[in-house]
N, C-alpha and C. Protein backbone atom coordinates (compact mmCIF):
# COMPACT_ATOMS: atom_id res chain seq x y z
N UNK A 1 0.84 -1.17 0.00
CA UNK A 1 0.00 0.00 0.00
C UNK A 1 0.89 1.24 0.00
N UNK A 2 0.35 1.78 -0.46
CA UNK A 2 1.22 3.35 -0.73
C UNK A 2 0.58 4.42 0.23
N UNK A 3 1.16 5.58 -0.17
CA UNK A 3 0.76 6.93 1.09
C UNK A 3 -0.83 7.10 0.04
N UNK A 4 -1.08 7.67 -0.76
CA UNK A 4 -2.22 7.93 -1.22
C UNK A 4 -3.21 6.97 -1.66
N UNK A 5 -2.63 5.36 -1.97
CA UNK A 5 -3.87 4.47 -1.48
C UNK A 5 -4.35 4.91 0.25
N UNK A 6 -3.79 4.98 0.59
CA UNK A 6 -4.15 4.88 2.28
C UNK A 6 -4.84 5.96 3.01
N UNK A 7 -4.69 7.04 2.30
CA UNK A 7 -5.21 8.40 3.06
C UNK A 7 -5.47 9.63 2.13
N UNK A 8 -5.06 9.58 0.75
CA UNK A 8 -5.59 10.53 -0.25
C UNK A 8 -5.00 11.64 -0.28
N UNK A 9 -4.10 11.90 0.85
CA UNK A 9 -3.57 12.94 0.74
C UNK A 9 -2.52 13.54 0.73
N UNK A 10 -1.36 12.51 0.43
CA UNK A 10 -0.03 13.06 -0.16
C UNK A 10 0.41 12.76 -1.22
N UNK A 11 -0.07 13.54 -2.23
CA UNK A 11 -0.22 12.69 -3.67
C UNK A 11 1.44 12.47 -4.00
N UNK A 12 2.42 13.44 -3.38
CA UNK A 12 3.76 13.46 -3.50
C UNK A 12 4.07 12.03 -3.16
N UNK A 13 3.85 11.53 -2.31
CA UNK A 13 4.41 10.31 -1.60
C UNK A 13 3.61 9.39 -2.49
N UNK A 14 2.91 9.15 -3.80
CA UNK A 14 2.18 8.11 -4.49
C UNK A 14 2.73 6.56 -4.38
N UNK A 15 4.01 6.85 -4.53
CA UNK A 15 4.91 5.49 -5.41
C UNK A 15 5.92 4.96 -4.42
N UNK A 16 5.28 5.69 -3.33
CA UNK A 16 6.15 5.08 -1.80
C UNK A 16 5.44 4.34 -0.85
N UNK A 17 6.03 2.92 -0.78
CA UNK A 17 5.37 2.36 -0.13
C UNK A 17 5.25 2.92 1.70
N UNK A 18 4.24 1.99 1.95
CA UNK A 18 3.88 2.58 3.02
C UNK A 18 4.34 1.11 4.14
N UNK A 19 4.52 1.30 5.71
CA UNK A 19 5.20 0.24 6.41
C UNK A 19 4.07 -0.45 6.65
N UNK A 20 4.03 -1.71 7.09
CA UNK A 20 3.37 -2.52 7.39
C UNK A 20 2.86 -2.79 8.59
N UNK A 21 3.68 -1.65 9.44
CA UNK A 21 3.57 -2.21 10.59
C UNK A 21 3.06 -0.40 11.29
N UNK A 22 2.16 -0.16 12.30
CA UNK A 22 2.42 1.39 13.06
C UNK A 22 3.92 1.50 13.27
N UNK A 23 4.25 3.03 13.32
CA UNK A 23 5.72 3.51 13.48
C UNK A 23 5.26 4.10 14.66
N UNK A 24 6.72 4.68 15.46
CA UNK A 24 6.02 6.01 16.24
C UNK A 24 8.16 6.21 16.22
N UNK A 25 7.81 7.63 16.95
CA UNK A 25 8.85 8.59 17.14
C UNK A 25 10.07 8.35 17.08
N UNK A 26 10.07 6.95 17.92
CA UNK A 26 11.84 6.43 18.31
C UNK A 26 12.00 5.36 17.01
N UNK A 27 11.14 5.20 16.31
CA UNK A 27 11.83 4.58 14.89
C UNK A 27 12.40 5.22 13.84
N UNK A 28 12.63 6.71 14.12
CA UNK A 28 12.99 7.45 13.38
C UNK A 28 14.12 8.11 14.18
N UNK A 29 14.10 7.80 14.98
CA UNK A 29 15.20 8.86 16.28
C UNK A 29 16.75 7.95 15.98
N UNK A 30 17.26 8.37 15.55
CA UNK A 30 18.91 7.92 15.41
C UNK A 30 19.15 8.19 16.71
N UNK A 31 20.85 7.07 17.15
CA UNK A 31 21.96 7.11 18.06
C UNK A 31 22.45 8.20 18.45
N UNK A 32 22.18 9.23 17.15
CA UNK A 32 23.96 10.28 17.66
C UNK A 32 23.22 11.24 18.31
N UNK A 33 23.68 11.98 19.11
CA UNK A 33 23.59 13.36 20.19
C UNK A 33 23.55 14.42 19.20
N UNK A 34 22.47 15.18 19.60
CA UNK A 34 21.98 15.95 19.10
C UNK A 34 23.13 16.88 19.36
N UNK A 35 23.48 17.92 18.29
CA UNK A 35 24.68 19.05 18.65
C UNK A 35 24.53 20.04 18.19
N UNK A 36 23.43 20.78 18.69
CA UNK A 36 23.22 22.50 17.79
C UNK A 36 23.18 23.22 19.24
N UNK A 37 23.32 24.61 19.39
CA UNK A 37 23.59 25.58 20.37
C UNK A 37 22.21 25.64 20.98
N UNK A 38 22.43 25.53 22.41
CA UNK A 38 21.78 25.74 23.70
C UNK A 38 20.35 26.26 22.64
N UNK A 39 19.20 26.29 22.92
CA UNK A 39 18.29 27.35 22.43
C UNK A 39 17.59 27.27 20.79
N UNK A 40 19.08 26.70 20.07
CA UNK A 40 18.56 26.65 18.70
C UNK A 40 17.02 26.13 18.16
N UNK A 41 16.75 26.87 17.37
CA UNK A 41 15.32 26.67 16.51
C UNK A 41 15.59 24.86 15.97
N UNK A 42 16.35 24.77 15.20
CA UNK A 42 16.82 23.56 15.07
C UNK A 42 16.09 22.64 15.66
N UNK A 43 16.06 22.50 16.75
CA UNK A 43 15.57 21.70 17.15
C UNK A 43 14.32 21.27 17.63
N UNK A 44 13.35 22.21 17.12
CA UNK A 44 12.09 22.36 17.27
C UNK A 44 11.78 21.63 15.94
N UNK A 45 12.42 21.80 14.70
CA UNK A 45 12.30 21.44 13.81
C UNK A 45 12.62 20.07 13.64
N UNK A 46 13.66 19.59 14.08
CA UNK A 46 13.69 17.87 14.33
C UNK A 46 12.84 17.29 15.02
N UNK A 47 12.21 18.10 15.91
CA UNK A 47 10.85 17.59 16.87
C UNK A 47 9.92 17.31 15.80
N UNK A 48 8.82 18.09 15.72
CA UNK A 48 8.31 18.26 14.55
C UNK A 48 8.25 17.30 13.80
N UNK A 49 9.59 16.97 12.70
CA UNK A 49 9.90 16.46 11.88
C UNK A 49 9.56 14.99 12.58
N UNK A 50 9.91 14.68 13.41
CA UNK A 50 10.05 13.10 14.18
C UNK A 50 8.89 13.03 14.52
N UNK A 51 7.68 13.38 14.71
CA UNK A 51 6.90 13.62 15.27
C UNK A 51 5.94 13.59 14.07
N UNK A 52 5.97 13.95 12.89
CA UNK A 52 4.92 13.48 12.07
C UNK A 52 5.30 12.46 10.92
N UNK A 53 6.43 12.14 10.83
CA UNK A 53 6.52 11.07 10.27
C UNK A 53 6.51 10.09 10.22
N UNK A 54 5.99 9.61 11.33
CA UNK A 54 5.16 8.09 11.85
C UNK A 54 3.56 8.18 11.54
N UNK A 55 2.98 9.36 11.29
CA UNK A 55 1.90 9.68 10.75
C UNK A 55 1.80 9.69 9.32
N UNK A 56 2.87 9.63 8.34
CA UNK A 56 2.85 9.16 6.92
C UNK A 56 3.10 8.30 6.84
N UNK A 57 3.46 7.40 7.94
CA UNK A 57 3.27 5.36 7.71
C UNK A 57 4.62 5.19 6.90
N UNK A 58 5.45 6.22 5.73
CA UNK A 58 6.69 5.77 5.05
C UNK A 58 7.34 5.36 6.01
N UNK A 59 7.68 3.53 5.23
CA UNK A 59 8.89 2.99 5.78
C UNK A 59 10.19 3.45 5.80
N UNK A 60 10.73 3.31 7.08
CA UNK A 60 12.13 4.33 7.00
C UNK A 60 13.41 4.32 5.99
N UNK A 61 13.15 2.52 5.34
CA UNK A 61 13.97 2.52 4.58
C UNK A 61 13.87 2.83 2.97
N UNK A 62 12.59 3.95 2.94
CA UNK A 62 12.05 4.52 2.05
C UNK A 62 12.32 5.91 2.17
N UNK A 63 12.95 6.08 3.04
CA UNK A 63 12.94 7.62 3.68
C UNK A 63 14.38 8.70 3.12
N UNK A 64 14.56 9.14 2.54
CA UNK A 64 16.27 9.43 2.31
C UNK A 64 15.62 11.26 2.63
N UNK A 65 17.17 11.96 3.53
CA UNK A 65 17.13 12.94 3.73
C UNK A 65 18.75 13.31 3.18
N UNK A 66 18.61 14.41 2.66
CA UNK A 66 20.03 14.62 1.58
C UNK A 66 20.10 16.28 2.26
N UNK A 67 21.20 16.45 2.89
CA UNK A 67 21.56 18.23 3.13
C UNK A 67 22.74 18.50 2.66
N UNK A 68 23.01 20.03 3.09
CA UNK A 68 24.15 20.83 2.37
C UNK A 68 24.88 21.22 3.34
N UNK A 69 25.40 22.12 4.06
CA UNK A 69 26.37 22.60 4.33
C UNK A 69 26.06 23.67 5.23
N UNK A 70 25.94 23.63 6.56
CA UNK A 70 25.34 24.59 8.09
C UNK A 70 25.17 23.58 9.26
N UNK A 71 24.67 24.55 10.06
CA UNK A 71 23.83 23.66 11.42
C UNK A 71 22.63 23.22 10.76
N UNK A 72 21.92 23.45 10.18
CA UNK A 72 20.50 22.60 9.52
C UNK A 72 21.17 21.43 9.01
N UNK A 73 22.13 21.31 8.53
CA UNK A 73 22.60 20.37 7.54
C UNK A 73 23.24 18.71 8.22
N UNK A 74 23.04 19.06 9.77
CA UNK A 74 23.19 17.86 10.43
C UNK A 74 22.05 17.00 10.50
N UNK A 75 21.19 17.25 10.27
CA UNK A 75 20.01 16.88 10.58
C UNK A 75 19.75 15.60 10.00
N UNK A 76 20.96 15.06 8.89
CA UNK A 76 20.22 13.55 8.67
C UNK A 76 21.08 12.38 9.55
N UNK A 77 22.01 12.90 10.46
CA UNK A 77 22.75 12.25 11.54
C UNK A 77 21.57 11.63 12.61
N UNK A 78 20.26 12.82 12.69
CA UNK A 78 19.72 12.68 13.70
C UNK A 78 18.46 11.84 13.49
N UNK A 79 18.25 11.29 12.26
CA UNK A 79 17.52 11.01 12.02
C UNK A 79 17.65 9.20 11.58
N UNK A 80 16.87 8.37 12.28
CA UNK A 80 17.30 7.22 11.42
C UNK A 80 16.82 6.65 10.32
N UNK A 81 17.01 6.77 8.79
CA UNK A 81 16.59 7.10 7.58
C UNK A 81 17.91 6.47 6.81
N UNK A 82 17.70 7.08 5.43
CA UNK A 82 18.99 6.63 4.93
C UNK A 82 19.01 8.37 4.94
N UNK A 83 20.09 8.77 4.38
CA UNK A 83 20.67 9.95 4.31
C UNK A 83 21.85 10.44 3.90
N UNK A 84 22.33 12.05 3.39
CA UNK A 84 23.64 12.12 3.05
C UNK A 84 24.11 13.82 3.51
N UNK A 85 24.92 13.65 3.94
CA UNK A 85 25.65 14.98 3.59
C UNK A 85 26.28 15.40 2.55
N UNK A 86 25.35 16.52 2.08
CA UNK A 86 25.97 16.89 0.53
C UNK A 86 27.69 17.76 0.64
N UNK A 87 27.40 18.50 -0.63
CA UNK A 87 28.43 19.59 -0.21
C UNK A 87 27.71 21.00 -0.28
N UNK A 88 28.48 22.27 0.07
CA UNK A 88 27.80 23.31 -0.05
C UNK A 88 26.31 23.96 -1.23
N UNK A 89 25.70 24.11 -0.95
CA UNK A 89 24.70 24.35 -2.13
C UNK A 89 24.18 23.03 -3.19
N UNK A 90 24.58 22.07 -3.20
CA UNK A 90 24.11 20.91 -3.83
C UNK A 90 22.88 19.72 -3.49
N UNK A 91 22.29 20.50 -1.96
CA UNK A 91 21.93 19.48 -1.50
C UNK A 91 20.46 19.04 -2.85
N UNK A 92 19.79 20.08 -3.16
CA UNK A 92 19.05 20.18 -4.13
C UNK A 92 19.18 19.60 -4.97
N UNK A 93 20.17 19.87 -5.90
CA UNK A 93 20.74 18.94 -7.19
C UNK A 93 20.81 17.65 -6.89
N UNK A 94 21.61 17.04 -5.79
CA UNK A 94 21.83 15.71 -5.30
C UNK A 94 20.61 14.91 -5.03
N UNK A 95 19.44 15.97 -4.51
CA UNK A 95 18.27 15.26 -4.39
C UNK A 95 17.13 14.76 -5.44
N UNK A 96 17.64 15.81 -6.50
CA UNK A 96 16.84 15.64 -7.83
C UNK A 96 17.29 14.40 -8.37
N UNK A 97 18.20 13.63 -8.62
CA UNK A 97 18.79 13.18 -8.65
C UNK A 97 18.45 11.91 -8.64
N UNK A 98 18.37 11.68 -6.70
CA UNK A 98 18.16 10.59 -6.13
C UNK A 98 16.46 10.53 -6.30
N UNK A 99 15.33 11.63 -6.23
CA UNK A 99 14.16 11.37 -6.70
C UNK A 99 13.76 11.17 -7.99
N UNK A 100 14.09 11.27 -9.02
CA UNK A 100 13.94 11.67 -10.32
C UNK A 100 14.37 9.58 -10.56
N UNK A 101 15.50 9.28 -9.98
CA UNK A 101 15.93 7.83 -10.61
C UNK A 101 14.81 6.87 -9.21
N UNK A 102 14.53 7.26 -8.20
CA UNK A 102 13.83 6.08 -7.34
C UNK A 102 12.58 7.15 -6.90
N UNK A 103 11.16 6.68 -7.47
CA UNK A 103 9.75 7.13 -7.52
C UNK A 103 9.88 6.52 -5.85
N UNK A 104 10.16 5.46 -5.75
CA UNK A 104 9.71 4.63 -4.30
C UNK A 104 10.44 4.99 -3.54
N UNK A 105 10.98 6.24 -3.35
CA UNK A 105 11.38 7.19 -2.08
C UNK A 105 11.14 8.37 -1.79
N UNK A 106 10.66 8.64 -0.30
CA UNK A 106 10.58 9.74 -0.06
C UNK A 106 11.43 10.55 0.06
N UNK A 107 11.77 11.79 -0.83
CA UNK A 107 13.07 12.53 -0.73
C UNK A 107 13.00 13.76 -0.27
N UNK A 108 13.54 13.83 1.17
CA UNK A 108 13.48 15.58 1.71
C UNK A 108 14.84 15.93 1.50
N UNK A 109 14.90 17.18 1.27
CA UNK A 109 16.21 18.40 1.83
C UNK A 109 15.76 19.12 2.98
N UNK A 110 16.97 18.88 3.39
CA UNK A 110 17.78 19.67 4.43
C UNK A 110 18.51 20.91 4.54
N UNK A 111 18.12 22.16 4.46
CA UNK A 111 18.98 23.12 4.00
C UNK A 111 18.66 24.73 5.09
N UNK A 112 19.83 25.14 5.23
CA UNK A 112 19.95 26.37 5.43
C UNK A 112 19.66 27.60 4.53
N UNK A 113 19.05 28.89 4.71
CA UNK A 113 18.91 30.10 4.20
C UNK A 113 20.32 30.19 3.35
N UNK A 114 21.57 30.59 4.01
CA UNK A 114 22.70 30.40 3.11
C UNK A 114 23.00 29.78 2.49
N UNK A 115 22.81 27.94 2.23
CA UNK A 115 23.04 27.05 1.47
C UNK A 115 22.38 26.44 0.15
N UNK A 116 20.56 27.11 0.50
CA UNK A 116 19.85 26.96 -0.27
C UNK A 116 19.51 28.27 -1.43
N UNK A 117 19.80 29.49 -0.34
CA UNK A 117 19.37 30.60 -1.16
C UNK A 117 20.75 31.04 -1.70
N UNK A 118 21.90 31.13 -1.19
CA UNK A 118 23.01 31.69 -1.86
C UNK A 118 23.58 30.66 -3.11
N UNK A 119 24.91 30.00 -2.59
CA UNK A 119 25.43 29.06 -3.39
C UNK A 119 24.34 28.16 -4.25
N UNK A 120 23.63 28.02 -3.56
CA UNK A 120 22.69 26.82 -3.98
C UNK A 120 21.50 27.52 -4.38
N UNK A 121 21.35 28.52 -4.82
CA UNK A 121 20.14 29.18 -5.42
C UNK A 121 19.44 28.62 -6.79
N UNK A 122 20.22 28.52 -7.82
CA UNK A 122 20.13 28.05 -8.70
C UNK A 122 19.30 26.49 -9.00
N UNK A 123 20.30 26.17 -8.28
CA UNK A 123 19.67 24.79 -8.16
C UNK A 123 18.13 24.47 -7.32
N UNK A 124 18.16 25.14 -6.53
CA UNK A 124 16.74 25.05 -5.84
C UNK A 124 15.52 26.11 -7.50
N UNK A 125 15.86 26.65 -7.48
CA UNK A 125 15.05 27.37 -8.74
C UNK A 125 14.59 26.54 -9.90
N UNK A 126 15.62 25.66 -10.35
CA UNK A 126 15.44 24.99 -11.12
C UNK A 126 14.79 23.21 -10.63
N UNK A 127 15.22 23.41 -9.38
CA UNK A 127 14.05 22.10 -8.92
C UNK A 127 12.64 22.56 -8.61
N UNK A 128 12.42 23.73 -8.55
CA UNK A 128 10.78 24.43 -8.54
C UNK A 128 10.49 24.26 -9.56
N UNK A 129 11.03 24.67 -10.59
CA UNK A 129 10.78 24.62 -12.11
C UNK A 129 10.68 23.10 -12.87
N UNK A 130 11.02 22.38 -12.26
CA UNK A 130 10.94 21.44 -12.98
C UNK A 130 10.06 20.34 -12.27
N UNK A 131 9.36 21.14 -10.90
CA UNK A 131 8.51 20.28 -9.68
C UNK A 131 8.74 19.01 -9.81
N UNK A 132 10.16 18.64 -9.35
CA UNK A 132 11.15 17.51 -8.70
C UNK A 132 9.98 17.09 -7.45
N UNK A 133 9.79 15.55 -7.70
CA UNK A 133 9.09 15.04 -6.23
C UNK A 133 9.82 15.23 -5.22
N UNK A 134 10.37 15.88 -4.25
CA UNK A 134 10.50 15.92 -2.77
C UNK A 134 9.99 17.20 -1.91
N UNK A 135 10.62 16.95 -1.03
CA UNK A 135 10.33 18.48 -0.22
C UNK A 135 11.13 18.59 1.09
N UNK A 136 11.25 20.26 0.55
CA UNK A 136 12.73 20.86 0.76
C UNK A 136 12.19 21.26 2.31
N UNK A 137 13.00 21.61 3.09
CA UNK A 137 12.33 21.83 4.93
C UNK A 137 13.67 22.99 4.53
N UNK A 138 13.45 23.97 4.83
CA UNK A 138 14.74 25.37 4.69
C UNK A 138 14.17 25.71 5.99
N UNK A 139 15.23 25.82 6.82
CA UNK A 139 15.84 26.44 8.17
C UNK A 139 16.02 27.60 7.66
N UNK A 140 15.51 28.60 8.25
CA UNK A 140 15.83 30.21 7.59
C UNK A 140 16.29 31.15 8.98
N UNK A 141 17.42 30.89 9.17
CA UNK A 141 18.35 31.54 10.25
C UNK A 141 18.35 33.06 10.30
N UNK A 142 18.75 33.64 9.15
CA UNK A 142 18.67 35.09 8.36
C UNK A 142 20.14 35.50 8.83
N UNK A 143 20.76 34.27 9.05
CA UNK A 143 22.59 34.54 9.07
C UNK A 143 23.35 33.17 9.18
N UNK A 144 24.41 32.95 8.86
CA UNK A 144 25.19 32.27 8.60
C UNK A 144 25.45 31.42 9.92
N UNK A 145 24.79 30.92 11.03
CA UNK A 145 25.12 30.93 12.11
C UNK A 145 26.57 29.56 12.47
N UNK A 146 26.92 28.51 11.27
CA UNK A 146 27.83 28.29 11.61
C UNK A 146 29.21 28.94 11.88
N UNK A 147 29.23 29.88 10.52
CA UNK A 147 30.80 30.68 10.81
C UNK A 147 30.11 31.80 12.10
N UNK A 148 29.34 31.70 12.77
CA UNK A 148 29.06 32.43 13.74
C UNK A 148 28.79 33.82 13.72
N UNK A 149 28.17 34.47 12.46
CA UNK A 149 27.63 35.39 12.52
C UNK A 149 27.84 36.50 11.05
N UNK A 150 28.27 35.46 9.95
CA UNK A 150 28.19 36.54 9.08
C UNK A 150 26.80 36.36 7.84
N UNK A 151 26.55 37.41 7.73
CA UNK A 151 25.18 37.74 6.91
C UNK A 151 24.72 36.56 5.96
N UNK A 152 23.39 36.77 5.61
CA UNK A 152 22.97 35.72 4.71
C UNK A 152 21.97 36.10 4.00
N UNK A 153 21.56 35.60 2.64
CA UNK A 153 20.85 36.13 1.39
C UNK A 153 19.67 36.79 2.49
N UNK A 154 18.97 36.08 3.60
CA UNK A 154 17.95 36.34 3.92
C UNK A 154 17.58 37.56 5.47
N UNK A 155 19.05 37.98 5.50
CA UNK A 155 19.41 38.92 6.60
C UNK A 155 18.69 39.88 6.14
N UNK A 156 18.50 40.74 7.30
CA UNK A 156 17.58 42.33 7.11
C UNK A 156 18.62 43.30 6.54
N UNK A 157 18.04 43.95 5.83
CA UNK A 157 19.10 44.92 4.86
C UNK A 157 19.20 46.26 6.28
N UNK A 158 20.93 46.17 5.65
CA UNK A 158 21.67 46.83 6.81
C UNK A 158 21.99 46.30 8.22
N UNK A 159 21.47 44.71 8.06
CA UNK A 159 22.18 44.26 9.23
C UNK A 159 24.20 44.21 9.25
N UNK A 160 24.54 44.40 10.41
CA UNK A 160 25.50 45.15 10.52
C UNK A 160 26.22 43.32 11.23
N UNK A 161 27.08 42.20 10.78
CA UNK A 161 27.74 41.62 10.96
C UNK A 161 29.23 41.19 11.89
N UNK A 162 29.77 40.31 12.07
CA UNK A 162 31.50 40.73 12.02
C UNK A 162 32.29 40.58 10.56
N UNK A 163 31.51 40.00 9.52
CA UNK A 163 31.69 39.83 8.48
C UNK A 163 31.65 41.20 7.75
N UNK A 164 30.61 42.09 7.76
CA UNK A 164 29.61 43.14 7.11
C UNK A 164 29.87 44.14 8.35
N UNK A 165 30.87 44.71 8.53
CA UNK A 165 30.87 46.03 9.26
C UNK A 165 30.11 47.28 8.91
């Protein structure tokens, strides 16, 4: 059975099978220690994320999460899925990729404001354009927060940096 035999309503997920069995939270919860700064949004977003995807029934080994290059970009460590760390700005391309050749996976990105909108702009544009089956989850920081504080496509104009004096 698939996601849209079953519930009608993720037509994205058509050609992905669905598990056989109920999931819940900790079948998706990977080993490794979570490592983003005291407070981070981040991690509301892995909540979340863990938290409704036992509600789309996809089997995990249907599941691939592909990121780029930030603190968002750990996120398929934390997850137990298949997964990859891309390189800067590619996570997009890499994912088109991996959805475009296997219908029978669910394919998310992982991406930061800087990784998706700067370097990797292009490529996300052209996976809109060409409405690539997955879906992209963008962490939108509105700064660079791994190098610790320099600006990003999505910063407020005239924000003042250590980068951007």
């Amino acid at each position: 059975m698939t996601a849209t035999e079953n519930s009608g309503t993720y037509a994205g997920l058509a050609k992905v099978p669905l598990s056989l069995t109920p999931l819940n939270r900790k079948d998706f919860t990977s080993d490794q220690e979570v490592r983003w700064c005291p407070g981070c949004g981040d991690y509301a977003v892995l909540a979340a994320f863990l938290g409704f995807m036992p509600e789309l029934g996809i089997k995990r080994e249907n599941t691939v999460i592909i990121s780029g290059i930030g603190c968002s970009s750990r996120f398929p460590y934390y997850v137990d899925s298949y997964g990859m760390h891309s390189i800067h700005g590619r996570a997009t391309a890499i994912a088109t990729g991996v959805a475009t050749a296997r219908e029978d996976l669910g394919v998310w990105v992982v991406t930061g404001d800087g990784d998706a909108l700067s370097i990797g702009g292009n490529h996300l544009i052209h996976a809109l354009r060409r409405n690539v089956n997955m879906t992209i989850l963008l962490f939108n920081n509105r700064i660079y927060g791994l190098t610790k504080g320099q600006y990003s496509p999505t910063s407020e104009i005239g924000k003042v940096t250590k980068s951007s004096p």
